[in-house]
N, C-alpha and C. Protein backbone atom coordinates (compact mmCIF):
# COMPACT_ATOMS: atom_id res chain seq x y z
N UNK A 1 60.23 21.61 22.09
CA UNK A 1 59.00 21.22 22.72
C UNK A 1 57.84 21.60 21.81
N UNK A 2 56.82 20.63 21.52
CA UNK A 2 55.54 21.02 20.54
C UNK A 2 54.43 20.84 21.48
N UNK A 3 53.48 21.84 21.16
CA UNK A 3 52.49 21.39 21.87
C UNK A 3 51.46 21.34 20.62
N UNK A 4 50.61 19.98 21.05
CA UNK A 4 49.40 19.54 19.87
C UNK A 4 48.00 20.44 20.16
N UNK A 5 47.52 20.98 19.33
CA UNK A 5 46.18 22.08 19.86
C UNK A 5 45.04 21.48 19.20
N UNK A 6 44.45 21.04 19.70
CA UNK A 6 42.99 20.37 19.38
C UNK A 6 41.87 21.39 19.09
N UNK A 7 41.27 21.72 18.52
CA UNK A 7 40.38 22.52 18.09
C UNK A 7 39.09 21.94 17.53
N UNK A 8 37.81 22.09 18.83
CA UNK A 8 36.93 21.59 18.03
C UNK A 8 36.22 22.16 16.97
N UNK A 9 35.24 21.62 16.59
CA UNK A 9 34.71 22.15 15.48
C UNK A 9 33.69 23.37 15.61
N UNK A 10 32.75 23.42 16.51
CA UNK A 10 32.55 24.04 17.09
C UNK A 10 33.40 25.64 17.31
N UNK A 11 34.68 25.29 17.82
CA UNK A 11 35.67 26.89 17.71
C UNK A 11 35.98 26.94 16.52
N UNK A 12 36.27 26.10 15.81
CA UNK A 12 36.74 26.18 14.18
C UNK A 12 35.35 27.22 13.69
N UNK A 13 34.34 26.84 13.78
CA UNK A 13 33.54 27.64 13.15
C UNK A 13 33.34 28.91 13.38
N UNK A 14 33.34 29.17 14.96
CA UNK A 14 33.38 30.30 15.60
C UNK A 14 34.49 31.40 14.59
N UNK A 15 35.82 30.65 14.48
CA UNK A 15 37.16 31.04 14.01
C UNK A 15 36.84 31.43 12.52
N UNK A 16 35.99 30.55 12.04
CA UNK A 16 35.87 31.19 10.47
C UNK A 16 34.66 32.02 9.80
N UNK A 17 34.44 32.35 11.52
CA UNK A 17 32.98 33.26 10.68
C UNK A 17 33.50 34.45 11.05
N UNK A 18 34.53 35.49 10.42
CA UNK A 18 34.86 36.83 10.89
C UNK A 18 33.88 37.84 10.00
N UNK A 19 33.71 39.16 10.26
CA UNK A 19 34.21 39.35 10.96
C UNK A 19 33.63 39.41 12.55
N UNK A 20 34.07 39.64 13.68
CA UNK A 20 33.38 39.32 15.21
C UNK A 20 32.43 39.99 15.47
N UNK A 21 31.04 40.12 15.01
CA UNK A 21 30.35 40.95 15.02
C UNK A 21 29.36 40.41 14.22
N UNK A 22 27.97 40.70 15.14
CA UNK A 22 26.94 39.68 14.40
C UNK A 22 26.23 41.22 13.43
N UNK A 23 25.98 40.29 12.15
CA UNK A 23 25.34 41.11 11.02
C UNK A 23 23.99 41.27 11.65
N UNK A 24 23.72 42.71 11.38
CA UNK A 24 22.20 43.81 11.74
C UNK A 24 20.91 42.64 10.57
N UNK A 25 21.51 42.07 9.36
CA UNK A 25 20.51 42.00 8.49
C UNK A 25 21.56 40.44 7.70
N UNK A 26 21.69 40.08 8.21
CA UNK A 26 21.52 38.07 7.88
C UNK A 26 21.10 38.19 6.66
N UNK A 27 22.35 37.80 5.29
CA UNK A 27 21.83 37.45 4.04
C UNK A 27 21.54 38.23 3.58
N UNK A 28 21.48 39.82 3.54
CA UNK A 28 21.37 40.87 2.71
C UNK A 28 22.54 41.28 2.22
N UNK A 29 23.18 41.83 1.32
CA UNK A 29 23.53 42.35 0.01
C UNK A 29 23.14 43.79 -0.38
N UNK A 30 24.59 44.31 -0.43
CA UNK A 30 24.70 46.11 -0.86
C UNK A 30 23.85 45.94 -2.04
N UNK A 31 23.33 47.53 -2.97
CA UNK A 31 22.79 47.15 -4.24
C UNK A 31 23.68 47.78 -4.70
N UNK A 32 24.82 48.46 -4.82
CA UNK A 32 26.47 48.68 -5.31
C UNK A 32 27.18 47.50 -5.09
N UNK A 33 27.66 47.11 -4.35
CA UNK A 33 28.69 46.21 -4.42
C UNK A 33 28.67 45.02 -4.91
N UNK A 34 27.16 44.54 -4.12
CA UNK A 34 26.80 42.96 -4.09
C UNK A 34 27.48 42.46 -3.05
N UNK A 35 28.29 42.57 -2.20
CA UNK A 35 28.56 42.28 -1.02
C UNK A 35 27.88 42.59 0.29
N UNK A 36 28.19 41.70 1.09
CA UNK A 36 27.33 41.43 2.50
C UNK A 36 28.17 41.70 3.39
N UNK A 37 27.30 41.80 4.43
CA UNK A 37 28.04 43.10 5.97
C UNK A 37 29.11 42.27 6.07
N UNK A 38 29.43 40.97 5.98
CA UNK A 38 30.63 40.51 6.65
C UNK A 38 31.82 40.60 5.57
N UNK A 39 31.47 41.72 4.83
CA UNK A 39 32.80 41.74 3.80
C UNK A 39 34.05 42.37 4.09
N UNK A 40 35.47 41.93 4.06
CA UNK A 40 36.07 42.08 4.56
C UNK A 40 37.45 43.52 3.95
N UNK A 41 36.71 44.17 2.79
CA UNK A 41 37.01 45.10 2.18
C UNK A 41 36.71 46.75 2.94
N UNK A 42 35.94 46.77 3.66
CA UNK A 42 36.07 47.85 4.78
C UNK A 42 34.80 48.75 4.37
N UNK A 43 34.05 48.37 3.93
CA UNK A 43 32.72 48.79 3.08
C UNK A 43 31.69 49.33 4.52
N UNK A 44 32.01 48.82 6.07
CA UNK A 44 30.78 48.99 6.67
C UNK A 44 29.66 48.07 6.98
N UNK A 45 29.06 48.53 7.75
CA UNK A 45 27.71 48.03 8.19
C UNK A 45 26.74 48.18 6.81
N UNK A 46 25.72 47.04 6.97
CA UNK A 46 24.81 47.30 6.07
C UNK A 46 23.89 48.17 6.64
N UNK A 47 23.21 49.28 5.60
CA UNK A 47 22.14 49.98 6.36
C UNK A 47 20.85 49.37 5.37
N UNK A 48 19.90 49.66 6.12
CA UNK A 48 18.61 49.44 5.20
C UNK A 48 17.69 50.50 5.10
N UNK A 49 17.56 51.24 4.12
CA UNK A 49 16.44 52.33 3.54
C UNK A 49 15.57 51.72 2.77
N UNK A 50 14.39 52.67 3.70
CA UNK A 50 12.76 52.97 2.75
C UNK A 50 12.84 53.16 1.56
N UNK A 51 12.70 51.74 0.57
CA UNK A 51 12.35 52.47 -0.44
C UNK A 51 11.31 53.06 -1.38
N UNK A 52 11.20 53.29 -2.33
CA UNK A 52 9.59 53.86 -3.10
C UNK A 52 9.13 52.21 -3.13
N UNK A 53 7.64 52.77 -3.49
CA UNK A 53 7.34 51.29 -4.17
C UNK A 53 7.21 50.90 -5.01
N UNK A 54 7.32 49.69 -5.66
CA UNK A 54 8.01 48.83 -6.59
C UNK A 54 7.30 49.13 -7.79
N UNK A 55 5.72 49.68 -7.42
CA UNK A 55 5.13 50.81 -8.62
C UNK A 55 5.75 51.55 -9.25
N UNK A 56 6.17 52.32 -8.28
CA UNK A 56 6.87 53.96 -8.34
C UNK A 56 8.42 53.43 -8.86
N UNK A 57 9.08 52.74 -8.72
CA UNK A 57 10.33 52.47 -9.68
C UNK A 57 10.17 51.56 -10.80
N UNK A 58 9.20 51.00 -10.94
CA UNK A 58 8.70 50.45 -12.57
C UNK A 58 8.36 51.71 -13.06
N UNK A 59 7.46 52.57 -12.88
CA UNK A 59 7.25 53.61 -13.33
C UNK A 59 8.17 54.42 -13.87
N UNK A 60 9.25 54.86 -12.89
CA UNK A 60 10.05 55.71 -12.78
C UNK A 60 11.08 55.17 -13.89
N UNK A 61 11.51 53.86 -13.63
CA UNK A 61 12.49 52.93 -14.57
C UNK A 61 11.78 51.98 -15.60
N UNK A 62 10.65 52.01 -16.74
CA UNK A 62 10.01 51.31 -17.38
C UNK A 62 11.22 50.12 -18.46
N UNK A 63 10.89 49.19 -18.31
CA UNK A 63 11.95 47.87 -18.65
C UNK A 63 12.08 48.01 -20.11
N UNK A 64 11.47 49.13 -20.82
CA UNK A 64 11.48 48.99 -22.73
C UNK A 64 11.78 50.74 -22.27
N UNK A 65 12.70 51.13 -21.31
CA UNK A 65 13.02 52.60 -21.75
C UNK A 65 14.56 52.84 -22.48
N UNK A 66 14.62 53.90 -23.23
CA UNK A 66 15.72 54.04 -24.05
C UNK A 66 16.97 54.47 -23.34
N UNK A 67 18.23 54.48 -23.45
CA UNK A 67 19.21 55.15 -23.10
C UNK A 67 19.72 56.68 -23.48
N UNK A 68 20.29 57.70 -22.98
CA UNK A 68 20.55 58.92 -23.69
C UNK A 68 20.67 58.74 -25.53
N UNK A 69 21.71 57.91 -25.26
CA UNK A 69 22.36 57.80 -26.98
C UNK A 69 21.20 57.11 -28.01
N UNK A 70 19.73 56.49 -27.25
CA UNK A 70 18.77 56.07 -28.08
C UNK A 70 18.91 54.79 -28.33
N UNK A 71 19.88 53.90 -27.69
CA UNK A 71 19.81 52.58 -27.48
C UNK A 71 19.27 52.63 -26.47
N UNK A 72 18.80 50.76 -26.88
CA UNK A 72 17.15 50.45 -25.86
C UNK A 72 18.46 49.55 -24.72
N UNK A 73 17.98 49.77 -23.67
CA UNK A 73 18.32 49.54 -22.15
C UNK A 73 17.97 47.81 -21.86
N UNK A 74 18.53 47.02 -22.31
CA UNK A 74 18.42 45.55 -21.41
C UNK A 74 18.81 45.28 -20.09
N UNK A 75 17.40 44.83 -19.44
CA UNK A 75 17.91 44.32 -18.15
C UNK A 75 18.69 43.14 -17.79
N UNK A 76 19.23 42.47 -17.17
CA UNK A 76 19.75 41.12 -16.96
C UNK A 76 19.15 41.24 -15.78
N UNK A 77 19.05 38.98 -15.03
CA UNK A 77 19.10 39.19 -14.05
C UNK A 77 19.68 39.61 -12.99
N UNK A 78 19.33 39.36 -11.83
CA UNK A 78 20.28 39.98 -10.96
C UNK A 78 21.00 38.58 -10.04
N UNK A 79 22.12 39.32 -10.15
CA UNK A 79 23.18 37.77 -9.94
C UNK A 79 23.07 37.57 -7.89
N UNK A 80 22.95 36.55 -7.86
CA UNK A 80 22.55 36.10 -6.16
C UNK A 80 24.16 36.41 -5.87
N UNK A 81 24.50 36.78 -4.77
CA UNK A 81 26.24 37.09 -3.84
C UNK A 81 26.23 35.36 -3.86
N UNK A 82 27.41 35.08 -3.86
CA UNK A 82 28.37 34.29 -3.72
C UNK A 82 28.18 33.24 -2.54
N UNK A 83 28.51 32.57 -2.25
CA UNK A 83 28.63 31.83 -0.92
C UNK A 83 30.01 32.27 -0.60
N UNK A 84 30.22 31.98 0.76
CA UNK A 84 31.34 32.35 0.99
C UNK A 84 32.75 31.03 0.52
N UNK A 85 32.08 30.03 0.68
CA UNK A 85 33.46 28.60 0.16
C UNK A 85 33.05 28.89 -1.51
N UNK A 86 32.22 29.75 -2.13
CA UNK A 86 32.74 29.96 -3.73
C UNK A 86 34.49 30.47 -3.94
N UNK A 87 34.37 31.55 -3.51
CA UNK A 87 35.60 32.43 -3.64
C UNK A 87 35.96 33.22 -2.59
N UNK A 88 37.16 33.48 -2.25
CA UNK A 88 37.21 34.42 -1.09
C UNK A 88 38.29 35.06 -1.54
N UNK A 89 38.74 35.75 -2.63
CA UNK A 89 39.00 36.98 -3.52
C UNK A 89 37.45 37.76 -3.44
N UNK A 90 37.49 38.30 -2.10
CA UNK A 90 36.12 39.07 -3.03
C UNK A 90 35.85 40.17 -3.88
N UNK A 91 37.05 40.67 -4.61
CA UNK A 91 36.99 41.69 -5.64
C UNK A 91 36.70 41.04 -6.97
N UNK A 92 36.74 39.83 -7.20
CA UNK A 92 35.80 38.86 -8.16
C UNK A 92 34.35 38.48 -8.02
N UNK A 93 33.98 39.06 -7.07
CA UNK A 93 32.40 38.69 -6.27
C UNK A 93 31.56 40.08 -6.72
N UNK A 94 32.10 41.70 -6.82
CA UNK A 94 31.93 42.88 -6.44
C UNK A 94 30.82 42.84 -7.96
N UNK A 95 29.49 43.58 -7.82
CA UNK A 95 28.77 44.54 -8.39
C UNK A 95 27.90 42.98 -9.29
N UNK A 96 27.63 43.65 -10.28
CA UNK A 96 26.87 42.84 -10.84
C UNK A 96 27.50 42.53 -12.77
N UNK A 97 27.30 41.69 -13.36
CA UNK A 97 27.94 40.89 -14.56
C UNK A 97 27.07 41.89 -16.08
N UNK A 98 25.42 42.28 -15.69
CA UNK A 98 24.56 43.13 -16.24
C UNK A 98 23.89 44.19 -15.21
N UNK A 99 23.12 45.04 -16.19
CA UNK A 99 22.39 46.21 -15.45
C UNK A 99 21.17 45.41 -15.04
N UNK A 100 20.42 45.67 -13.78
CA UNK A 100 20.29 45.29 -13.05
C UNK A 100 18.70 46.28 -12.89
N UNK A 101 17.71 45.62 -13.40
CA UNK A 101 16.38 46.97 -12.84
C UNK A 101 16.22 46.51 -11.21
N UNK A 102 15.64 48.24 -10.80
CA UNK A 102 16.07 48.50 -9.44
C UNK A 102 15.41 47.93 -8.56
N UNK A 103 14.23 47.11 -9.37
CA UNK A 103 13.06 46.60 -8.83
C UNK A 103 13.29 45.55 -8.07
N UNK A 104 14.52 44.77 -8.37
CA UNK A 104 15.07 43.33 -8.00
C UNK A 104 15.26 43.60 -6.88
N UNK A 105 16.06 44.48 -6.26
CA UNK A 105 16.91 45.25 -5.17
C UNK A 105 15.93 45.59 -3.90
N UNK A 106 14.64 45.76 -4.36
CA UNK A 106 13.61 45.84 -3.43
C UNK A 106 13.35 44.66 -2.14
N UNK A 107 13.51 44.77 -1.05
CA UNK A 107 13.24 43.62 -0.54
C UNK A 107 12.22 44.18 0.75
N UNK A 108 11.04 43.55 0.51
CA UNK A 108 9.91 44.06 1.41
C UNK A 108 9.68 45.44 1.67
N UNK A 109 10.37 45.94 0.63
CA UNK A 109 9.97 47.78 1.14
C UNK A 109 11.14 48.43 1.11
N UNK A 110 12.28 47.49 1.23
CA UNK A 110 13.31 48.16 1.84
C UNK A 110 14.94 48.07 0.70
N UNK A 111 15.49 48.80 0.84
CA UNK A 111 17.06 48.35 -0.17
C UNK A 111 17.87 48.35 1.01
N UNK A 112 19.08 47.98 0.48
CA UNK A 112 20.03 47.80 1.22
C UNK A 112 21.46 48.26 0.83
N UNK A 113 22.70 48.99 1.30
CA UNK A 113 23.69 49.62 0.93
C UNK A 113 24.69 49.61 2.30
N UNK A 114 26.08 49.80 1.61
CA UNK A 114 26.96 49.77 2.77
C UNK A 114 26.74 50.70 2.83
N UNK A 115 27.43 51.15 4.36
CA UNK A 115 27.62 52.63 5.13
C UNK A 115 29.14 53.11 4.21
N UNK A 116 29.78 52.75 3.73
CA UNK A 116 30.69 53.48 3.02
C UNK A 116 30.54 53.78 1.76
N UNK A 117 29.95 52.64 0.88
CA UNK A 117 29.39 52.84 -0.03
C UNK A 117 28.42 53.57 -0.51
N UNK A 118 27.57 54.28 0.30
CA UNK A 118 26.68 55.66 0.15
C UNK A 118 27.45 56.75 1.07
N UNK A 119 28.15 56.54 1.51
CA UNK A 119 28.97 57.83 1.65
C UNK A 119 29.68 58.64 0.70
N UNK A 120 30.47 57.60 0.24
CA UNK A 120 31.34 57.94 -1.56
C UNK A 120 30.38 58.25 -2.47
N UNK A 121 29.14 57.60 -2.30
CA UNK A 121 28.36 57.54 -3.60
C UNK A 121 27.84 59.20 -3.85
N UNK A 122 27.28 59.82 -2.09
CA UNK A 122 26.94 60.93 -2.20
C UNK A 122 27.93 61.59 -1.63
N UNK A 123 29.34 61.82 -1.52
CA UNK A 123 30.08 62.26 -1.03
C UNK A 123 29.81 63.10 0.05
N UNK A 124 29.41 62.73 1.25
CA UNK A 124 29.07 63.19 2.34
C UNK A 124 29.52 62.31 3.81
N UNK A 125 29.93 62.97 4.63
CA UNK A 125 30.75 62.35 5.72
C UNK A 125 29.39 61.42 6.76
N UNK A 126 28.27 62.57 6.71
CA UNK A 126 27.00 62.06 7.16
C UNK A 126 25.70 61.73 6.44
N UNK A 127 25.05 60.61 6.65
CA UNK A 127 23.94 60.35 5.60
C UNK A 127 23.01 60.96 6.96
N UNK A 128 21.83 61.96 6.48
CA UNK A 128 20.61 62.25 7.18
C UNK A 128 19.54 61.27 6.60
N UNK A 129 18.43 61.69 6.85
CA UNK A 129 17.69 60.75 6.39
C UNK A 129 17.02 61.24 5.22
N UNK A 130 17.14 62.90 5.05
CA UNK A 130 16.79 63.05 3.55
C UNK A 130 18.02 62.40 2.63
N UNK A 131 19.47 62.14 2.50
CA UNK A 131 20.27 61.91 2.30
C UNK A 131 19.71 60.15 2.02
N UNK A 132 19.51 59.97 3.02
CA UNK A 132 19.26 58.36 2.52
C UNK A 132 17.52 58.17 1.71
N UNK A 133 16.56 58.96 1.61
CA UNK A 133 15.84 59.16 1.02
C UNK A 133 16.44 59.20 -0.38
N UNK A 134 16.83 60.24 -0.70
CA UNK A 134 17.14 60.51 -1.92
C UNK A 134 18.07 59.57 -2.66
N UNK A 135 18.72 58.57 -1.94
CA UNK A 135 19.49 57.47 -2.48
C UNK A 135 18.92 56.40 -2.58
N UNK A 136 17.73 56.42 -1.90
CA UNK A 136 16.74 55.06 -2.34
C UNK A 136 15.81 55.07 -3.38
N UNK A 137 15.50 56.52 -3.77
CA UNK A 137 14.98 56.94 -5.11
C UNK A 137 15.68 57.07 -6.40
N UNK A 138 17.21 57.23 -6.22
CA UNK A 138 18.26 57.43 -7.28
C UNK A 138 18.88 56.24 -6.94
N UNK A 139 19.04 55.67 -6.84
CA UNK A 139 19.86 54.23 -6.61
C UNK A 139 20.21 53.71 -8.02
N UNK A 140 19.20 53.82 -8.68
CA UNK A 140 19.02 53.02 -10.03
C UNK A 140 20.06 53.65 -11.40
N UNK A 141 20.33 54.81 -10.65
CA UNK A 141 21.26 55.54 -11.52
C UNK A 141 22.79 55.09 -11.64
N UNK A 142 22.85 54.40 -10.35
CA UNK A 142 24.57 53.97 -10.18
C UNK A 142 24.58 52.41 -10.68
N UNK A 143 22.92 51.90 -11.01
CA UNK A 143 23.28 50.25 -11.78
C UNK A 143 23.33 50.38 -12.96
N UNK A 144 23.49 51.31 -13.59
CA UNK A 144 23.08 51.32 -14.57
C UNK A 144 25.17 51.65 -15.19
N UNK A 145 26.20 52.32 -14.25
CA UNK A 145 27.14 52.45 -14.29
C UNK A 145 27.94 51.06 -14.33
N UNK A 146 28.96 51.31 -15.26
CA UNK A 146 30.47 50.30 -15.68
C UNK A 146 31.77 50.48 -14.65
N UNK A 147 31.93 49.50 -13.78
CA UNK A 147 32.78 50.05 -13.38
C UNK A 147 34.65 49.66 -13.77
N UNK A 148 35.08 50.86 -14.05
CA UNK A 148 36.24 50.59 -14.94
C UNK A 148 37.68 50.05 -14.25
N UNK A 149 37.02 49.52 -13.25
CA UNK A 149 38.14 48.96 -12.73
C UNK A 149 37.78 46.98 -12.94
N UNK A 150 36.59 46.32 -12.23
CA UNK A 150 36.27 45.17 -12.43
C UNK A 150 35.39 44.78 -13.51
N UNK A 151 34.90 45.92 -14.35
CA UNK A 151 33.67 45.82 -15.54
C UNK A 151 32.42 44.86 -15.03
N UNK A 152 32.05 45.51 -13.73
CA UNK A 152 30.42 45.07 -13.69
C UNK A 152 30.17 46.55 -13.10
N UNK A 153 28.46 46.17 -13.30
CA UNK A 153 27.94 47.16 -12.94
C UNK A 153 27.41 47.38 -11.59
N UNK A 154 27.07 48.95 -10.90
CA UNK A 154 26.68 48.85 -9.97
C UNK A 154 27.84 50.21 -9.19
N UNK A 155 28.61 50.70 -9.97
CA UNK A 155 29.26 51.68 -9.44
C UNK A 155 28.97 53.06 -9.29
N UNK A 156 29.42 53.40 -8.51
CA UNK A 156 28.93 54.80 -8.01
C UNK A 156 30.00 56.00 -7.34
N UNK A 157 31.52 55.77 -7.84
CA UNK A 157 32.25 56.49 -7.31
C UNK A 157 32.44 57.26 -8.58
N UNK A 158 32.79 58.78 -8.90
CA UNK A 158 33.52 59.72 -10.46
C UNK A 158 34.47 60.43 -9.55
N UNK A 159 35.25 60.17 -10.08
CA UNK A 159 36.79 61.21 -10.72
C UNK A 159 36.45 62.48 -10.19
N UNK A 160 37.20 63.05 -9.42
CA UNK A 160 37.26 64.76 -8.99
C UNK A 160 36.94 65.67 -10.60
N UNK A 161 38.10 64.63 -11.45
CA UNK A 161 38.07 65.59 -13.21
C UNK A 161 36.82 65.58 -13.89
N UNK A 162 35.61 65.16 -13.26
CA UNK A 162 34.98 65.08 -14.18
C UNK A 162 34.66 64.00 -15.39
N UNK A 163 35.92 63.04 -15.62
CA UNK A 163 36.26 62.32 -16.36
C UNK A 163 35.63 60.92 -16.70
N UNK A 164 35.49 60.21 -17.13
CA UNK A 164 34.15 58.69 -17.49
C UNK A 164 34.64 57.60 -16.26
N UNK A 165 35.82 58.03 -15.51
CA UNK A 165 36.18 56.74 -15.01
C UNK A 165 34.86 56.74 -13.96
N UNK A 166 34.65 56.00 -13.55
CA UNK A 166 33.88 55.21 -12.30
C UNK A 166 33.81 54.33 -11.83
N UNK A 167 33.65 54.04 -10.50
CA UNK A 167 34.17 52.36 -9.25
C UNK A 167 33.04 52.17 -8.69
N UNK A 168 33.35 51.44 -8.49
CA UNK A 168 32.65 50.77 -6.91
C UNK A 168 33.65 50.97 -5.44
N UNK A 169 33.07 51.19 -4.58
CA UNK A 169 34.30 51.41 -3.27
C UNK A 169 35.22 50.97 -3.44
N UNK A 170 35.29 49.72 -3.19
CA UNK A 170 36.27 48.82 -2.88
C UNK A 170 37.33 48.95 -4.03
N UNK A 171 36.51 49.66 -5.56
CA UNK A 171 37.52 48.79 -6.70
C UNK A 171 38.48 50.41 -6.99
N UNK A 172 37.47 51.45 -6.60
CA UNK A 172 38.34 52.54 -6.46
C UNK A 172 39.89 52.42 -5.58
N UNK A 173 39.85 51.54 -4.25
CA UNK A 173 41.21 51.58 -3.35
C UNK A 173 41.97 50.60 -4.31
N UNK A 174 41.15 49.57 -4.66
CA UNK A 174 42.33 48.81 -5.98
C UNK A 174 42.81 48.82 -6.82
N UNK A 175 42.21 50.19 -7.33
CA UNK A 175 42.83 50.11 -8.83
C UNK A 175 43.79 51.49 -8.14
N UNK A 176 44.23 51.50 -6.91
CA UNK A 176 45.20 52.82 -7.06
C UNK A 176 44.30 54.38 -6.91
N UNK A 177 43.02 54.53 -6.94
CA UNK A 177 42.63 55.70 -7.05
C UNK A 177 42.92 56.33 -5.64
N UNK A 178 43.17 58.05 -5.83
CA UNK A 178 43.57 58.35 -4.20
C UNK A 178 41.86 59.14 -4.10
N UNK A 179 41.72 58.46 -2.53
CA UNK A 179 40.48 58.61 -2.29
C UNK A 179 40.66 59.51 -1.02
N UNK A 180 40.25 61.00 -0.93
CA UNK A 180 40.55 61.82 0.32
C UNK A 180 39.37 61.75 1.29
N UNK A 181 39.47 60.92 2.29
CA UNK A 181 38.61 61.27 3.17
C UNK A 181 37.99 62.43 3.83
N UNK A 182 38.49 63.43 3.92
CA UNK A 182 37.61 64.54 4.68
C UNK A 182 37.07 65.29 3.48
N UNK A 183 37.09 65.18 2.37
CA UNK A 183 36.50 65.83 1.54
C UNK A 183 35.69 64.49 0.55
N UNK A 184 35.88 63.36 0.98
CA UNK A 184 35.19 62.37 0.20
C UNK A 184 35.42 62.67 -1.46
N UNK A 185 36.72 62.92 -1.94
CA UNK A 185 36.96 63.03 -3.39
C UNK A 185 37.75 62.49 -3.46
N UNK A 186 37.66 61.87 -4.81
CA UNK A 186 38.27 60.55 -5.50
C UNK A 186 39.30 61.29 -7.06
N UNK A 187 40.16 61.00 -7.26
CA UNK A 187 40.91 60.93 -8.09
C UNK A 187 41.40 60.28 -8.88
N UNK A 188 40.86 59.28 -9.91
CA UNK A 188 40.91 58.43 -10.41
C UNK A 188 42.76 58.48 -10.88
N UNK A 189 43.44 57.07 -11.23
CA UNK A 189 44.86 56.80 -11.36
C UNK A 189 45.54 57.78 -12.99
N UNK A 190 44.69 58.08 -13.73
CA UNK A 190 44.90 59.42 -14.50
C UNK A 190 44.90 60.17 -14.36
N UNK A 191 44.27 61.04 -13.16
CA UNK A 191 44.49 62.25 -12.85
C UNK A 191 45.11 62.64 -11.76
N UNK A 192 45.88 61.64 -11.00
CA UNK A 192 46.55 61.98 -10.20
C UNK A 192 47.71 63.10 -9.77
N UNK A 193 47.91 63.69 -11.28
CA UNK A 193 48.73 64.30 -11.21
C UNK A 193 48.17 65.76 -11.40
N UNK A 194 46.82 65.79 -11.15
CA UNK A 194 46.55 66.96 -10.21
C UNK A 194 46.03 67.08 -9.16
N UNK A 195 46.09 66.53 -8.54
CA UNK A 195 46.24 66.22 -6.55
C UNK A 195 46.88 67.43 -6.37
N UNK A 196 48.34 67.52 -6.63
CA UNK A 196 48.94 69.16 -5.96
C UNK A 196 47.94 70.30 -6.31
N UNK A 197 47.71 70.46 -7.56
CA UNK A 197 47.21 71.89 -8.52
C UNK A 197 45.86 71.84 -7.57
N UNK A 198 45.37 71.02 -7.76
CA UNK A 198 43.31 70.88 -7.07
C UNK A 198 43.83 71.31 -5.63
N UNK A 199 44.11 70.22 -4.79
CA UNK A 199 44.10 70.17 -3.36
C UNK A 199 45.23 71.09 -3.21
N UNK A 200 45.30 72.37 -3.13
CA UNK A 200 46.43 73.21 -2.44
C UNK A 200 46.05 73.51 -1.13
């Protein structure tokens, strides 16, 4: 026995807009990830923080400033998120292609970041609001990061060791890194093999 299921278009759409839960902020974009609240990588709600003003991070970030090593710092633009019928691998979508001045990221006052993605970033179980203060003023520090799992920028996760690796959320659970939740520390796939010795 078959039964034929008609589906209008109407539920079809309903059906392909997951996840079930209407986005706080329509068309906004992490400034780590480059992904939007409806991403299906486990990143969170988007939050939106106060940020300085767009003075105060030209200032702070001047577009002809040097790098530690004394190379000069090029910005690129900043790449628009994806549509969703582009790709739906979205670990090909994640962070940005160049570094990114922080100024772009500004939108009416405000930035924007997943709730998991500034958790890892500041390894803290709770963001206060000095907590999210201080990440809307340092933000610019994690675009300026490679991340060695997808090679764009925009990452903000390091290695328990100390070590150069660094992710983005999402690319940390993919590339294998063990990520401990109650202590929010990350172990990049080289150092795994001190998980026992560290965490006793």
């Amino acid at each position: 026995m078959s039964t034929n299921v008609v589906v209008s278009m109407e539920e079809k759409a309903v059906a392909d807009d997951l996840p079930y839960f209407p986005e706080k902020f329509p068309g906004k974009v992490c400034c780590l990830c480059n992904l939007g609240e409806k991403s299906a990588l486990g990143q969170g709600e988007i939050l939106q923080l106060k940020a300085p003003a767009p003075a105060e991070i030209k200032d702070k970030y001047p577009t002809d400033r040097l790098r530690e090593d004394g190379s000069r710092l090029f910005y690129g633009a900043k790449q628009a998120a994806s549509s969703s019928g582009d790709c739906h691998y979205e670990l090909d979508k994640i962070g940005q292609p160049d570094v990114v001045h922080p100024a772009e990221f500004l939108d009416e006052g405000f930035v924007y970041v997943h709730r998991m993605c500034i958790m890892w970033s500041l390894r803290k179980s709770q963001i206060s609001d000095a907590d999210a203060a201080y990440f809307a003023t340092h933000f610019a520090e994690f675009l300026e990061q490679k991340c060695n799992f997808c090679g764009r920028y925009g990452a903000s996760i390091n290695c328990k060791m100390n070590c150069r690796q660094v992710h983005h959320w999402p690319c940390a659970a993919a590339a294998g890194c063990l990520l401990i939740l109650e202590s929010f520390t990350v172990f990049c796939t080289e150092h795994l093999s001190q998980v026992p010795v560290i965490c006793k």
